[in-house]
C-alpha atoms as a PDB file:
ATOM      1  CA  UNK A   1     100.201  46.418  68.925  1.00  0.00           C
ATOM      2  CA  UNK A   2      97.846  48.996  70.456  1.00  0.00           C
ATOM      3  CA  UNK A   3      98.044  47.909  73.709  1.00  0.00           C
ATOM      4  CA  UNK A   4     101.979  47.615  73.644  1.00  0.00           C
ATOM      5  CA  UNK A   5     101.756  51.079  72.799  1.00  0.00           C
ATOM      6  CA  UNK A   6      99.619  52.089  75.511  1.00  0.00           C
ATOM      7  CA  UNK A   7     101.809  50.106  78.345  1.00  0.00           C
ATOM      8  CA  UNK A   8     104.905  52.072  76.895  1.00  0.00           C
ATOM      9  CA  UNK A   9     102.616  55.409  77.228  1.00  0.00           C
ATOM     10  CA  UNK A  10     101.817  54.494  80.900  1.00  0.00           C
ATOM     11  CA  UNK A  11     105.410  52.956  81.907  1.00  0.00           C
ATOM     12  CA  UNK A  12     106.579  56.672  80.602  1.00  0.00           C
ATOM     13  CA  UNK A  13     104.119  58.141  82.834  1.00  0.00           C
ATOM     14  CA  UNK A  14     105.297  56.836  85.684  1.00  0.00           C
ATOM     15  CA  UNK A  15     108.530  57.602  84.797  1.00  0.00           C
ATOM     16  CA  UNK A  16     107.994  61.253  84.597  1.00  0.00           C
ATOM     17  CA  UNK A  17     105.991  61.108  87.856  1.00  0.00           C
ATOM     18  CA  UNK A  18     108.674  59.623  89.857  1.00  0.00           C
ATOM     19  CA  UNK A  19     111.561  62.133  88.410  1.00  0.00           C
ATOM     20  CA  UNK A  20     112.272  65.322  90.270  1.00  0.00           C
ATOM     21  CA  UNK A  21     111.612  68.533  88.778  1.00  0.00           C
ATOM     22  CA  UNK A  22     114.546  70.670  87.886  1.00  0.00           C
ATOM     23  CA  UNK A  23     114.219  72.718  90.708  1.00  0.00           C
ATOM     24  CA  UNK A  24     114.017  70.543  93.102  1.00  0.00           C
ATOM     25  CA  UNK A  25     116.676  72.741  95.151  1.00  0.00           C
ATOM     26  CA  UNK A  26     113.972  75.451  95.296  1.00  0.00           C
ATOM     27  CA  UNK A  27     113.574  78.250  93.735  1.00  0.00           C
ATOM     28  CA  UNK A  28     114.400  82.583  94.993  1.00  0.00           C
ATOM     29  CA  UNK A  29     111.669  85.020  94.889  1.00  0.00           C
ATOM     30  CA  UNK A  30     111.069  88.334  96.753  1.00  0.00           C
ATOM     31  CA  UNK A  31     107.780  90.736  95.841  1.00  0.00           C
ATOM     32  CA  UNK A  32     109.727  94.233  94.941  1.00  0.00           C
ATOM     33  CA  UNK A  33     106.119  95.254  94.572  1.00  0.00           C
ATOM     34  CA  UNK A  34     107.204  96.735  91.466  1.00  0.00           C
ATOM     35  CA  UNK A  35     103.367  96.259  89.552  1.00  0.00           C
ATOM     36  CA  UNK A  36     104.731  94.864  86.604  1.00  0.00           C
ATOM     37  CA  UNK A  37     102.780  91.486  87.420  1.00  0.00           C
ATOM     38  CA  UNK A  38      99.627  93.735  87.718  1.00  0.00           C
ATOM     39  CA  UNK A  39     100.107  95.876  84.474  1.00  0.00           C
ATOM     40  CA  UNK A  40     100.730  95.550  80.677  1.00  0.00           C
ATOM     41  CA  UNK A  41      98.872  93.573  77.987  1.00  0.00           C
ATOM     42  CA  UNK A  42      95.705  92.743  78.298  1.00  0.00           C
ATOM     43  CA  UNK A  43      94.852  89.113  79.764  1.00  0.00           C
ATOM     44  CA  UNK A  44      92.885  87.641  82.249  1.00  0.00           C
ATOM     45  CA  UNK A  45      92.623  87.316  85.871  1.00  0.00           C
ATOM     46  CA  UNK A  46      90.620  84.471  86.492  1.00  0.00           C
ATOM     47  CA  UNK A  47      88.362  84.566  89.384  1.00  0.00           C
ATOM     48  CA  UNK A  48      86.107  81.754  91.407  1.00  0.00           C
ATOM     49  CA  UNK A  49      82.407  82.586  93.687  1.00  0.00           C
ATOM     50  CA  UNK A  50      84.833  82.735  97.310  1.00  0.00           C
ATOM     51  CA  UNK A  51      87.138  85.135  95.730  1.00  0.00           C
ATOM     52  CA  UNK A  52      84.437  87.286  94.118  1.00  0.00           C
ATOM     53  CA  UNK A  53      82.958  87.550  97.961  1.00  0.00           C
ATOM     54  CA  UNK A  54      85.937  87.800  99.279  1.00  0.00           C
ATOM     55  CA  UNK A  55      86.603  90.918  97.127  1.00  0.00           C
ATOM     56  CA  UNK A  56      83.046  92.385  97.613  1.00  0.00           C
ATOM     57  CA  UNK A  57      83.103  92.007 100.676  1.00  0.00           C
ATOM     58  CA  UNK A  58      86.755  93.455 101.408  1.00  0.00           C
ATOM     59  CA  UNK A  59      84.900  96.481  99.160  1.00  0.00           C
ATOM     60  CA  UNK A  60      81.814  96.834 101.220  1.00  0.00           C
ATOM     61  CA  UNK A  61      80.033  96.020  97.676  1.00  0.00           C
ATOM     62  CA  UNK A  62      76.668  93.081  97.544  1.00  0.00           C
ATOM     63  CA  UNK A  63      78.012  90.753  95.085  1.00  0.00           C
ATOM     64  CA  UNK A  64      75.718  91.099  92.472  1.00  0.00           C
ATOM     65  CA  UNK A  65      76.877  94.998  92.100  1.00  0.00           C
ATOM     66  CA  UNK A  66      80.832  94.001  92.844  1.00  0.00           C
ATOM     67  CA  UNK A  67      80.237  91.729  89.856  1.00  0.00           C
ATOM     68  CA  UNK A  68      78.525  94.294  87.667  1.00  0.00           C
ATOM     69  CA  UNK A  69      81.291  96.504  88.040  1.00  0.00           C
ATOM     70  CA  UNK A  70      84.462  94.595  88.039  1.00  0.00           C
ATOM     71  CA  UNK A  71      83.960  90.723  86.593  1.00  0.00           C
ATOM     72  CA  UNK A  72      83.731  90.365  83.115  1.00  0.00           C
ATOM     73  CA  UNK A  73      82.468  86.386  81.537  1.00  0.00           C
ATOM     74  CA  UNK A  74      84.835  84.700  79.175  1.00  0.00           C
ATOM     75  CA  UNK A  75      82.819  81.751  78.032  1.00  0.00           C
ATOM     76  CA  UNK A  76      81.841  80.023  81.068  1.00  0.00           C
ATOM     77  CA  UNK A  77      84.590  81.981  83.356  1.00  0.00           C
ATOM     78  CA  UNK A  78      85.076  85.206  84.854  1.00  0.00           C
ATOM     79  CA  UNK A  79      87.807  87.541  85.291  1.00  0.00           C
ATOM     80  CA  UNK A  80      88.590  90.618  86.933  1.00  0.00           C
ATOM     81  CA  UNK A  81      87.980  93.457  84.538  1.00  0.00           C
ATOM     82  CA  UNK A  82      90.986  95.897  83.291  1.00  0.00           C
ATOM     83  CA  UNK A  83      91.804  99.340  82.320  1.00  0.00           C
ATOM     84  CA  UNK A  84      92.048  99.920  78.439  1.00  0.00           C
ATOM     85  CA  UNK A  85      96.082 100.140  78.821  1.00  0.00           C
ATOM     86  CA  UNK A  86      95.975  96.782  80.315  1.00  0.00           C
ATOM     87  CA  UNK A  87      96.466  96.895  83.822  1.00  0.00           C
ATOM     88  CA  UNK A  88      94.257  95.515  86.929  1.00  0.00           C
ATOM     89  CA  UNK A  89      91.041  97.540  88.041  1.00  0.00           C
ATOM     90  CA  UNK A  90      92.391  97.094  91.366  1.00  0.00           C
ATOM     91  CA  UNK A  91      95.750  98.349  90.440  1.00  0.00           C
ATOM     92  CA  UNK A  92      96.696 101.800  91.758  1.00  0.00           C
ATOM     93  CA  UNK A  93      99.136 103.513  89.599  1.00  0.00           C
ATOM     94  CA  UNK A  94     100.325 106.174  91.263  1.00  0.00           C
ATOM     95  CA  UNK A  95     101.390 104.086  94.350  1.00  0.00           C
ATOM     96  CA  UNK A  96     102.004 100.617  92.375  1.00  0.00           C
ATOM     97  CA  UNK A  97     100.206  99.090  95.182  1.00  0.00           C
ATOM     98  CA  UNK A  98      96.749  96.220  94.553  1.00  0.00           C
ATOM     99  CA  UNK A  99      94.141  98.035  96.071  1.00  0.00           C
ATOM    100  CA  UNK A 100      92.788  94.397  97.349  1.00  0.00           C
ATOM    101  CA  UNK A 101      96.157  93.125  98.347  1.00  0.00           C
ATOM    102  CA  UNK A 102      94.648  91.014 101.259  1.00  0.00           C
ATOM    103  CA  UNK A 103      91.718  89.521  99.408  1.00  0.00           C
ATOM    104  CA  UNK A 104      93.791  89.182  96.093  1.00  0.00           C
ATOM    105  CA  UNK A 105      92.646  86.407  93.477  1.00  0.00           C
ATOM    106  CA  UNK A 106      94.849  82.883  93.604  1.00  0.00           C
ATOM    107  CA  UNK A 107      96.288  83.407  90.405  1.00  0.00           C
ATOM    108  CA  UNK A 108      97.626  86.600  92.059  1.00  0.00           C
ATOM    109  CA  UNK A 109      98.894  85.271  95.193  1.00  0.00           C
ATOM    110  CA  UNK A 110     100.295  82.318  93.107  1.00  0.00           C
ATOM    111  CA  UNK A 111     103.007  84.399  91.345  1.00  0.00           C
ATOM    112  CA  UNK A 112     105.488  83.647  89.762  1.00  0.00           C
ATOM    113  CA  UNK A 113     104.618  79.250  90.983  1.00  0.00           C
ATOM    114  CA  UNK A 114     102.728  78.947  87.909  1.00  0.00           C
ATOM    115  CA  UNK A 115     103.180  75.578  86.118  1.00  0.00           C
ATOM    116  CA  UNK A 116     103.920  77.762  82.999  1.00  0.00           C
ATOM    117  CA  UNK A 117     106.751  79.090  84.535  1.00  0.00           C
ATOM    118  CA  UNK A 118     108.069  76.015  85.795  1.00  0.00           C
ATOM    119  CA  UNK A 119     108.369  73.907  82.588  1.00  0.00           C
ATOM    120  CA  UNK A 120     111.837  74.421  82.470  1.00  0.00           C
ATOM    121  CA  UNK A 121     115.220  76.360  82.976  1.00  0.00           C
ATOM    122  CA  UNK A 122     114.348  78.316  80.037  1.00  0.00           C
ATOM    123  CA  UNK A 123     110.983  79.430  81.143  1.00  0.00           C
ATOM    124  CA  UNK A 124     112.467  80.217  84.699  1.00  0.00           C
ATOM    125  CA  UNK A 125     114.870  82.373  83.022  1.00  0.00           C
ATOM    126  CA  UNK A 126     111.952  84.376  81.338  1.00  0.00           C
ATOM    127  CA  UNK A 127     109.882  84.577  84.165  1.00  0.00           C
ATOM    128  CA  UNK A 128     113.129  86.257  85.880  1.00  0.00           C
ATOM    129  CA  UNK A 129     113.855  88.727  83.309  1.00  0.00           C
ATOM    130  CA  UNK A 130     110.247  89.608  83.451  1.00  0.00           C
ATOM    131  CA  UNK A 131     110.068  90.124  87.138  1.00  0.00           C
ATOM    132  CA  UNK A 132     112.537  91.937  89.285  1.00  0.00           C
ATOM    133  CA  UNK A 133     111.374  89.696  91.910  1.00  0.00           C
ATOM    134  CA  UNK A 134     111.964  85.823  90.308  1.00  0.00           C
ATOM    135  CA  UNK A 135     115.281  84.583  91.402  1.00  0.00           C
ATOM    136  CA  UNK A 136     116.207  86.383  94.312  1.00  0.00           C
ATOM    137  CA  UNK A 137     115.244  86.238  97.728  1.00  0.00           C
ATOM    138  CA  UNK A 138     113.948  84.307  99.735  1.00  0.00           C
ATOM    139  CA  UNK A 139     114.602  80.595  98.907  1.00  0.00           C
ATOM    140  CA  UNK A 140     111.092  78.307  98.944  1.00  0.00           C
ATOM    141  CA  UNK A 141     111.470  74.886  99.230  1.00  0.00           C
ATOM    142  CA  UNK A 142     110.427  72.318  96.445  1.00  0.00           C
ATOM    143  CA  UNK A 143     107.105  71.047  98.758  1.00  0.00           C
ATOM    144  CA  UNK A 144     106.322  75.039  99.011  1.00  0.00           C
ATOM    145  CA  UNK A 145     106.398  75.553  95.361  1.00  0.00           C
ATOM    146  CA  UNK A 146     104.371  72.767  94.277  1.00  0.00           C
ATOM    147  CA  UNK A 147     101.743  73.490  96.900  1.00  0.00           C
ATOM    148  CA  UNK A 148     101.544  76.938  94.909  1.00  0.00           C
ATOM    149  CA  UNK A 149     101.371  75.062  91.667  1.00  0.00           C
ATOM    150  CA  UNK A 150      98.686  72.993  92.144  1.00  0.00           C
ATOM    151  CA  UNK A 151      96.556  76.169  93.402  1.00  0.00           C
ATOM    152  CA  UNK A 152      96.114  77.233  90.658  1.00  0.00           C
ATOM    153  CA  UNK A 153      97.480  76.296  86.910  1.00  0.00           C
ATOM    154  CA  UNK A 154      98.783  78.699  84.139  1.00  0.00           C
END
């Protein structure tokens, strides 16, 4: 009986690898550079070694001191620190610019390609009403969107 049940498990697997995802027409999104993806409640911006040099070095800061200022541990990961409202350190209110726009984080440059977004219709639709951006503009192919995806998951 177990191992009928595990065949059926894997045959539905396989299934669900081989079907296309629902927007397999592509999906519409345009920066407006609007902040809102940089701002808000508090959460995490998950960062990796290259990015932290990356950033440091975009700064003109030795690593150890970039990551005494602005990376913060969350068990065994790190993330970019925040202001108490919320928003990114690197976020500049005034011109609702990223002060690190070229050396950004993935999970950043990622936007809005995250596999949470991309469960379904629905959580399109959210991700659209959140961001001014999400469903307009430019059109990226299916191939261009899961290449985003898989760089990094949320």
């Amino acid at each position: 009986m177990w191992k009928q049940k595990e065949m059926a498990k894997s045959t539905k697997r396989k299934k669900d690898a081989n079907q296309e995802p629902w927007y397999k027409e592509g999906l519409r999104f345009k920066c407006t550079g609007c902040g809102d993806c940089c701002t808000g409640a508090p959460g995490y911006v998950w960062v990796n070694q290259r990015e932290i040099d990356g950033l440091a070095a975009l700064l003109e800061m030795k690593v150890d001191k970039f990551e005494s200022k602005y990376v913060r541990r969350i068990g065994i990961r790190r993330s970019l620190v925040e202001f108490s409202n919320g928003d990114c350190v690197f976020f500049d209110n005034e011109t609702r610019k990223c002060n690190v726009y070229t050396e950004r984080p993935r999970q950043c440059r990622t936007w809005p390609f995250w596999n949470s977004n991309l469960k379904s219709p629905e959580t399109w639709a959210e991700t659209c009403e959140a961001c001014p951006g999400s469903g307009k503009g430019k059109l990226y192919q299916l191939e261009q969107i899961q290449e985003q995806a898989a760089v990094f998951n949320v």
